[in-house]
Protein backbone atom coordinates (compact mmCIF):
# COMPACT_ATOMS: atom_id res chain seq x y z
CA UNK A 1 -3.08 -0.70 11.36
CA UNK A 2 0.38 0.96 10.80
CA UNK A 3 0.97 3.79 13.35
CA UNK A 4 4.60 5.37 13.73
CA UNK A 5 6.23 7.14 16.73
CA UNK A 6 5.44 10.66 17.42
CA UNK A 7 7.67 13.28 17.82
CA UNK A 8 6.81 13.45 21.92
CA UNK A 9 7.35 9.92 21.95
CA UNK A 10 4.19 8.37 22.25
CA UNK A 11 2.31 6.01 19.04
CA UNK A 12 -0.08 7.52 16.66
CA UNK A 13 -2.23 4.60 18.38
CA UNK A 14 -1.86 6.48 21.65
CA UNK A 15 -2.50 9.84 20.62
CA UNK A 16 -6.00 8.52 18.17
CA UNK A 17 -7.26 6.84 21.15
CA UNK A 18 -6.66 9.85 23.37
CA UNK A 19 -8.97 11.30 20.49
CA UNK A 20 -6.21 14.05 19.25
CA UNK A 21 -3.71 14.27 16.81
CA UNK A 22 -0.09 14.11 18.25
CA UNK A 23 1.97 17.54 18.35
CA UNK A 24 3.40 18.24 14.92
CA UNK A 25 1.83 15.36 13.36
CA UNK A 26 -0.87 15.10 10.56
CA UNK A 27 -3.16 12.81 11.47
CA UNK A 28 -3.96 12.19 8.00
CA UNK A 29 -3.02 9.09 6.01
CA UNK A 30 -2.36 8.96 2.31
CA UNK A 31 -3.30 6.16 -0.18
CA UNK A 32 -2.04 5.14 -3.57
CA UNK A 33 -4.66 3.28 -4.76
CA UNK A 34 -3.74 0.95 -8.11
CA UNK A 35 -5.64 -1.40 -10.09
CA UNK A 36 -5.42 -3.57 -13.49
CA UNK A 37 -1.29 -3.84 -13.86
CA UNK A 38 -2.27 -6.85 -15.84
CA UNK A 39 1.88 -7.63 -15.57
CA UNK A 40 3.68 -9.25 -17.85
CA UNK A 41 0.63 -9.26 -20.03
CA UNK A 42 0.40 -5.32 -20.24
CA UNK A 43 3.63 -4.44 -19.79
CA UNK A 44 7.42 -6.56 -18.72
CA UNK A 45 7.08 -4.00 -15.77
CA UNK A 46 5.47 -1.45 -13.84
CA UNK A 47 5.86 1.65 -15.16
CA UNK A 48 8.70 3.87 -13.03
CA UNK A 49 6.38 6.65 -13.05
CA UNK A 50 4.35 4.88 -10.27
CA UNK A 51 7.10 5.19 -8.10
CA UNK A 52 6.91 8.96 -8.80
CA UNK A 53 2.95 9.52 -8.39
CA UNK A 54 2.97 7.09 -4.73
CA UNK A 55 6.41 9.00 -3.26
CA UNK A 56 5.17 9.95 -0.19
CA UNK A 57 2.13 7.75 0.56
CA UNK A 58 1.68 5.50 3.84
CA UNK A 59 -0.02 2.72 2.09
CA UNK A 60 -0.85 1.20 -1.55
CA UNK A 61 -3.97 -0.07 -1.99
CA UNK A 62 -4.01 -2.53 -5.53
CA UNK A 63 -8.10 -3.27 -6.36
CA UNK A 64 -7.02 -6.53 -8.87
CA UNK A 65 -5.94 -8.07 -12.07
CA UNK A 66 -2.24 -8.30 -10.26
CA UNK A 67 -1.25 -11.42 -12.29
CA UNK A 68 2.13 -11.79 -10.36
CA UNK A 69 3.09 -10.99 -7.14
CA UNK A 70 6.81 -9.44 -8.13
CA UNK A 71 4.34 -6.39 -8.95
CA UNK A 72 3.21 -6.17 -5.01
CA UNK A 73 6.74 -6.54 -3.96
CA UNK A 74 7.96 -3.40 -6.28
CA UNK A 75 4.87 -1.54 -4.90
CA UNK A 76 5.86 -2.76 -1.00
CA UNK A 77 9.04 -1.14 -1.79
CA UNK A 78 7.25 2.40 -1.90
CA UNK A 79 5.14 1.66 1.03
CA UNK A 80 3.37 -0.95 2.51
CA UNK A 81 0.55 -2.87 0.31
CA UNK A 82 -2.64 -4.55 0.82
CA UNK A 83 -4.51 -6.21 -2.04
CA UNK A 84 -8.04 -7.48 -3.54
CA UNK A 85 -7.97 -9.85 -5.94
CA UNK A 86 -9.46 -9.28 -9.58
CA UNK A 87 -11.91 -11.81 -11.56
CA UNK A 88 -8.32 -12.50 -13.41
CA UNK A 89 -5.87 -12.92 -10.72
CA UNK A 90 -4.35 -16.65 -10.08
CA UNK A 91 -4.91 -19.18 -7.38
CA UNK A 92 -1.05 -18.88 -6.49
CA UNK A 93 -2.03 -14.69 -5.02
CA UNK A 94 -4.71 -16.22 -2.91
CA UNK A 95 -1.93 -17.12 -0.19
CA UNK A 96 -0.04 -13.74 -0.50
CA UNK A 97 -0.18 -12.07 3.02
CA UNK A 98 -1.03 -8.72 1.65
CA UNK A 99 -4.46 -10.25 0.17
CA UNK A 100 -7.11 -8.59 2.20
């Protein structure tokens, strides 16, 4: 799990398993969620909207069809990424640490 530091000084971590939110923080976590960049078949690139729509989110979630895993390291630039594979996606993604 990805937790930051509070502004009191203590972990996300420590303030969830104390059961409450830490002061001034939202507790709540946003997702980008992503599928089917079929890249380079659909496009050379991923559109620089997406960077737009995900400003702001704590994780990307892609659901498949990556096809290369320069698309996951764009995405990782926004925020941190985590991955399942598509019917279409190659052997070589298999070994990708973000493949959940």
């Amino acid at each position: 799990m990805l937790f930051s530091a509070g502004q009191n000084g203590k972990s996300q971590a420590d303030c969830l398993d104390a059961g409450t939110p830490c002061p001034g923080e939202d507790p709540r976590m946003r997702i980008g969620l992503i599928t089917d960049t079929h890249i380079p078949d659909a496009a050379g690139e991923l559109p620089a909207r997406i960077a737009e729509i995900f400003d702001g989110v704590d994780l990307i979630l892609h659901a498949g069809d990556v096809y290369q895993s320069s698309v996951l390291d764009e995405l990782e630039r926004i925020a941190p990424v985590l991955v399942a594979l598509g019917d279409d996606d190659s052997v070589g993604l298999f070994r990708d640490r973000r493949v959940e």
